[in-house]
Protein backbone atom coordinates (compact mmCIF):
# COMPACT_ATOMS: atom_id res chain seq x y z
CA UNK A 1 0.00 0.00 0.00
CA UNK A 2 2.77 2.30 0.72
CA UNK A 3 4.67 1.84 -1.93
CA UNK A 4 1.54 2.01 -4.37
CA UNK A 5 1.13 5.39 -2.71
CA UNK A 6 4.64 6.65 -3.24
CA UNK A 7 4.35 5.32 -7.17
CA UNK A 8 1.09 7.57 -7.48
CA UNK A 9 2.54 10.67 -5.72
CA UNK A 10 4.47 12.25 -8.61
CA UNK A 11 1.71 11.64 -10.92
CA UNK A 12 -0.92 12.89 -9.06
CA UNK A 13 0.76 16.72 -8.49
CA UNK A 14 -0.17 19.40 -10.31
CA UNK A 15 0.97 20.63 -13.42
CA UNK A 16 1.76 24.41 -12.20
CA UNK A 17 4.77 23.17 -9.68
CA UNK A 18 2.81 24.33 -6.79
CA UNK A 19 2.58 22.63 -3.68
CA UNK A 20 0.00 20.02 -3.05
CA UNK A 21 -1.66 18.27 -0.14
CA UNK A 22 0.58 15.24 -1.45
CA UNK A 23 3.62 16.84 0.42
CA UNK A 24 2.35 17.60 3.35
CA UNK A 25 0.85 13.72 3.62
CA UNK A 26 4.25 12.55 2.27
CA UNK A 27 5.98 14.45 5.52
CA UNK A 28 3.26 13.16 8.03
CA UNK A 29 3.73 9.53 6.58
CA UNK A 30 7.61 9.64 7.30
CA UNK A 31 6.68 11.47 10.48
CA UNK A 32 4.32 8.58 11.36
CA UNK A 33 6.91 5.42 10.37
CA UNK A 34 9.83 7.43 12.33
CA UNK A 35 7.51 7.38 15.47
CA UNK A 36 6.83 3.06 14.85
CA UNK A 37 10.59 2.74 14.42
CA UNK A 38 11.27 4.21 17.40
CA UNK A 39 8.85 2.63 19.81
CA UNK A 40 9.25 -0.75 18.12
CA UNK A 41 13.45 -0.55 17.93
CA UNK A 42 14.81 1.66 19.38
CA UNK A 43 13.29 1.94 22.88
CA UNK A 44 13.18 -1.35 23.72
CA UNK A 45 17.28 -1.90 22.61
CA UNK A 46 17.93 1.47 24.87
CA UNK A 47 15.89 -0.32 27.83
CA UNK A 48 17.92 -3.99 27.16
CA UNK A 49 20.89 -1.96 27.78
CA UNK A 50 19.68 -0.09 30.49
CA UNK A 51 19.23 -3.78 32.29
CA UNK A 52 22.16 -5.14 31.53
CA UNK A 53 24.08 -1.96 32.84
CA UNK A 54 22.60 -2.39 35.60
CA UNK A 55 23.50 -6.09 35.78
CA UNK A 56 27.07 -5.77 35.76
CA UNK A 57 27.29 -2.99 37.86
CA UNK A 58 25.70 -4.84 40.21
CA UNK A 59 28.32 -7.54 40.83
CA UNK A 60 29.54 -8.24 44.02
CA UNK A 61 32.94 -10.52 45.23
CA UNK A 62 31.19 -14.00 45.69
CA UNK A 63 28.98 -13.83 42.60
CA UNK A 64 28.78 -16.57 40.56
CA UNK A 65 29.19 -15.40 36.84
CA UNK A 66 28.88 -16.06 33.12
CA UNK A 67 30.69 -14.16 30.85
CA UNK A 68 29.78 -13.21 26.84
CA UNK A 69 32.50 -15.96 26.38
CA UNK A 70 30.79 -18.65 27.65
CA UNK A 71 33.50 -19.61 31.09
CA UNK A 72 31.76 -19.76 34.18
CA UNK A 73 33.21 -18.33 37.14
CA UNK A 74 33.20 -17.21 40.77
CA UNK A 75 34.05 -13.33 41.05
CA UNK A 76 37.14 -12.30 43.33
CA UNK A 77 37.79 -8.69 42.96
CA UNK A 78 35.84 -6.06 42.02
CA UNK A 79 37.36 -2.90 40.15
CA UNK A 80 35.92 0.17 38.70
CA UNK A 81 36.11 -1.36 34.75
CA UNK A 82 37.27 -5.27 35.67
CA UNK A 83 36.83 -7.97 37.53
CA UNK A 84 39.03 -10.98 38.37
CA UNK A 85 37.01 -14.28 38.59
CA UNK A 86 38.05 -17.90 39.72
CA UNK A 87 37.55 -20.78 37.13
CA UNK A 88 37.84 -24.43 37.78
CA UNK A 89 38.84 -26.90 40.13
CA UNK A 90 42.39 -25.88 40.27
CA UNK A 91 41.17 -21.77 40.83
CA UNK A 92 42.79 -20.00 37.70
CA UNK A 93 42.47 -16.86 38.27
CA UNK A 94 41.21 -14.38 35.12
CA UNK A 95 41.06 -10.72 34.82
CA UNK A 96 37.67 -9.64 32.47
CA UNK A 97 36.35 -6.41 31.78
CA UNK A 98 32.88 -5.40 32.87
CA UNK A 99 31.19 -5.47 29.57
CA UNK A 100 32.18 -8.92 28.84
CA UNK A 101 29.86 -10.23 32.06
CA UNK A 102 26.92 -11.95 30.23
CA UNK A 103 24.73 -13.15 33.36
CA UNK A 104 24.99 -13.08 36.90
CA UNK A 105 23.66 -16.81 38.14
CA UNK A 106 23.66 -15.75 41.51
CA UNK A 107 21.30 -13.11 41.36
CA UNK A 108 19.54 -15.03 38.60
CA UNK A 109 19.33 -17.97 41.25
CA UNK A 110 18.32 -15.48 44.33
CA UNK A 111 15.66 -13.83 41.90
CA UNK A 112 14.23 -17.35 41.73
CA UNK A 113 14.35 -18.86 45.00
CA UNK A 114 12.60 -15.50 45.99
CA UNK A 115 9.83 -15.47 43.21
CA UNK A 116 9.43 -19.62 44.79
CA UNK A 117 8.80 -18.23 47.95
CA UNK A 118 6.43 -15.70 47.14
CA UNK A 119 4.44 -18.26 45.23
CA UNK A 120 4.63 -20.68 48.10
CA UNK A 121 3.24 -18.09 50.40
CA UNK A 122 0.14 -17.13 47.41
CA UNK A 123 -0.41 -20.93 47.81
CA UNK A 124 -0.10 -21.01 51.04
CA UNK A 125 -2.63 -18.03 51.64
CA UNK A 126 -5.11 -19.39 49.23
CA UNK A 127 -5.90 -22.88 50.84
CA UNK A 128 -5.93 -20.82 54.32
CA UNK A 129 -9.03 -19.21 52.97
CA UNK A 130 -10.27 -22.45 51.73
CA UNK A 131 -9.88 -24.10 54.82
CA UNK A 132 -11.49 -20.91 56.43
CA UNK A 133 -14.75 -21.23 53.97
CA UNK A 134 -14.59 -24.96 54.83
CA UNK A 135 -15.25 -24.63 58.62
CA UNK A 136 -17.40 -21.36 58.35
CA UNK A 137 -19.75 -24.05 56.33
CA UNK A 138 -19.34 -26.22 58.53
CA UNK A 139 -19.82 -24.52 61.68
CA UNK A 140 -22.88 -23.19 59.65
CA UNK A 141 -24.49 -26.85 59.02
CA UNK A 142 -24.30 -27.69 62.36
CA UNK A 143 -26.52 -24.69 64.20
């Protein structure tokens, strides 16, 4: 549809060189598809970035870690731009920049063990109430 519309546009203005509504619906179009690109692309890249910032800057000694590499490791020292991590049963010891920290399984493991809770305690809540309902029926049978 678009491109039928951008075929049509030359043919469609008029013959005096004037300006036409055409232009003005040519401008709004691009207008339009720069706002789409933006919300679909780039927005959502800037806010994947934000979170992974925040990821790696959030790495404390003790963390277990995998980096963009693909080596596994337990982090050592923490520095403003590096990190040196332990790898291995024999504990070699590896200097990585920041940026090259892919995940952080510790805090991925923490974030689930807490999300397990907090559906064991919705579960937990939920067959209190039943229980509740039970005797209130109960206790209402019986009078």
């Amino acid at each position: 549809m678009l491109l039928n519309y951008l075929c049509m546009a030359p043919a469609g203005g008029s013959a005096e060189g004037g300006a036409t509504g055409g232009s003005w619906q040519m401008i709004a179009l691009l207008a339009v598809m720069f706002v789409v690109m933006y919300f679909l692309m780039i927005r959502p890249q800037k806010k994947k970035q934000a979170e992974e910032q925040k990821l790696r800057d959030s790495v404390q000694i003790g963390d277990e870690i995998t980096t963009i590499g693909g080596i596994n490791g337990r982090v050592v020292t923490v520095k403003e731009d590096s990190i040196v991590i332990e790898t291995g049963a024999d504990r070699t010891k590896m200097k990585l920049m920041r940026w090259g920290i892919q995940t952080n399984n510790t805090a991925n493991d923490r974030a689930a063990q807490e999300k397990a809770a907090l559906d064991a305690a919705k579960a937990a809540e939920k067959e209190e109430k039943k229980a509740g309902k039970r005797r209130s029926k109960k206790s209402d049978t019986e009078e």
